[in-house]
Protein backbone atom coordinates (compact mmCIF):
# COMPACT_ATOMS: atom_id res chain seq x y z
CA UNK A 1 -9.54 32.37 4.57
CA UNK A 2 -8.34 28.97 3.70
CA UNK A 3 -6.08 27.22 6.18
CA UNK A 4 -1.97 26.73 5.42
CA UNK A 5 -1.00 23.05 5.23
CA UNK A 6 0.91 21.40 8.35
CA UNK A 7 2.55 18.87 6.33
CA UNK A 8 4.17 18.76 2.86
CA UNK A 9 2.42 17.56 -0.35
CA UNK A 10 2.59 14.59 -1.55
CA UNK A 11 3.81 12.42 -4.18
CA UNK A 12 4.28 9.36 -6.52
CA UNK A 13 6.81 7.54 -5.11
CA UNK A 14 6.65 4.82 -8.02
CA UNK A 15 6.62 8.42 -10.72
CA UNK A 16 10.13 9.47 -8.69
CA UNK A 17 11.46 5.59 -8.71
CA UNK A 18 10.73 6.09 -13.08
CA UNK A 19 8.38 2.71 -12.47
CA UNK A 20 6.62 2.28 -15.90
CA UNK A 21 5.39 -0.76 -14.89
CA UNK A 22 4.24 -2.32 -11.82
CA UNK A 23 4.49 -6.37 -11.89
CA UNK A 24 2.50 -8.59 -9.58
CA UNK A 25 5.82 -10.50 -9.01
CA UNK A 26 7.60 -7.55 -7.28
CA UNK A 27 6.20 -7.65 -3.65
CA UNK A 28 8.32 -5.23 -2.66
CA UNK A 29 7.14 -2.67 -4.93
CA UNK A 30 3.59 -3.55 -3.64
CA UNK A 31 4.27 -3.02 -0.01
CA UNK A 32 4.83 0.35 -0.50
CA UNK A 33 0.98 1.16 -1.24
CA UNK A 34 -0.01 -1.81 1.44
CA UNK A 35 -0.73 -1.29 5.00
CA UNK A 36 0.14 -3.65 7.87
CA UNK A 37 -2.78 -4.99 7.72
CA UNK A 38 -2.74 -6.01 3.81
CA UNK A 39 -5.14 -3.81 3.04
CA UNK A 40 -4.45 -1.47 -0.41
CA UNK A 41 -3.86 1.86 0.91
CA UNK A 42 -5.69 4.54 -0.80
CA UNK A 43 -4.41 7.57 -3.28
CA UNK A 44 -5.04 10.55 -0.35
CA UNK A 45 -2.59 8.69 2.02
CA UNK A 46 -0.15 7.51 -0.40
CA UNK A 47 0.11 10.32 -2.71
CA UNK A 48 0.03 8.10 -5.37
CA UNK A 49 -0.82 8.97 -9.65
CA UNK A 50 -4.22 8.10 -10.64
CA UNK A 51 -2.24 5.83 -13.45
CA UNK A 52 -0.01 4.19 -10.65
CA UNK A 53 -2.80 3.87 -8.15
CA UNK A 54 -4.31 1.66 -10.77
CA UNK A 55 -1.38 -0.42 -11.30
CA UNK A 56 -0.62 -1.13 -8.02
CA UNK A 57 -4.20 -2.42 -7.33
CA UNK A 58 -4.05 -4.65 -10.38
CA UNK A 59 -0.75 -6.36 -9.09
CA UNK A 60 -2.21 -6.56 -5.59
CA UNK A 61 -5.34 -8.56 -6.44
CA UNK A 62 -3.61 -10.73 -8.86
CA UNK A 63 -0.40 -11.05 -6.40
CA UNK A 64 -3.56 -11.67 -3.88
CA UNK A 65 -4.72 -14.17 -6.43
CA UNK A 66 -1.52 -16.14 -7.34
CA UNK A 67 -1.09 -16.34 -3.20
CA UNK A 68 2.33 -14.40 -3.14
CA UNK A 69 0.64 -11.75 -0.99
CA UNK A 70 -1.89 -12.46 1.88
CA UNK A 71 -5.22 -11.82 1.85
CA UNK A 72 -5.59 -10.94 5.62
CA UNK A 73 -2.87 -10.95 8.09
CA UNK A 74 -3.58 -12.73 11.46
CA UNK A 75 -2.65 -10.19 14.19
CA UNK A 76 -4.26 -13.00 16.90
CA UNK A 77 -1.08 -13.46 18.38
CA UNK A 78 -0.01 -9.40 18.89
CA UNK A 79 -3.46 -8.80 20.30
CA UNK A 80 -3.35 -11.71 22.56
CA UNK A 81 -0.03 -10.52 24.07
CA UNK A 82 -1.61 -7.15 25.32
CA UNK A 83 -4.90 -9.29 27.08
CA UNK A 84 -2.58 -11.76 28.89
CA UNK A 85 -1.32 -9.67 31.50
């Protein structure tokens, strides 16, 4: 017998916004499918559309491109914090 879900299911955030398009410009918009790290979150943890998933990752590699969102993010100075004690 399959197991209930814990946790709700979820959903398009950008679908319930009524996004039809996703523009490279709007780093805000693109956060929402980034991680901390910068890294483009995939579709199981974000509960994003296959159609949105796609447009997000287009507007983060050319946002990447155009330098209006980082690459990497340097997390040198949190980590160095925790090893000077």
């Amino acid at each position: 017998m399959a197991e209930r879900r814990k946790y709700g299911k979820k959903f398009c955030k950008y679908t319930e916004m009524k996004v039809t398009f996703i523009d490279y410009k709007s780093a805000d918009l693109l956060k929402l499918s980034m991680s901390e790290r910068g890294k483009i979150m995939p579709r199981r943890l974000t509960g994003n559309s296959k159609n949105s998933q796609e447009m997000v990752e287009k507007a983060i590699k050319r946002a990447r491109h155009m330098a209006l969102v980082p690459y990497i993010v340097n997390t040198q100075n949190v980590t160095d914090a925790a090893f000077m004690r």
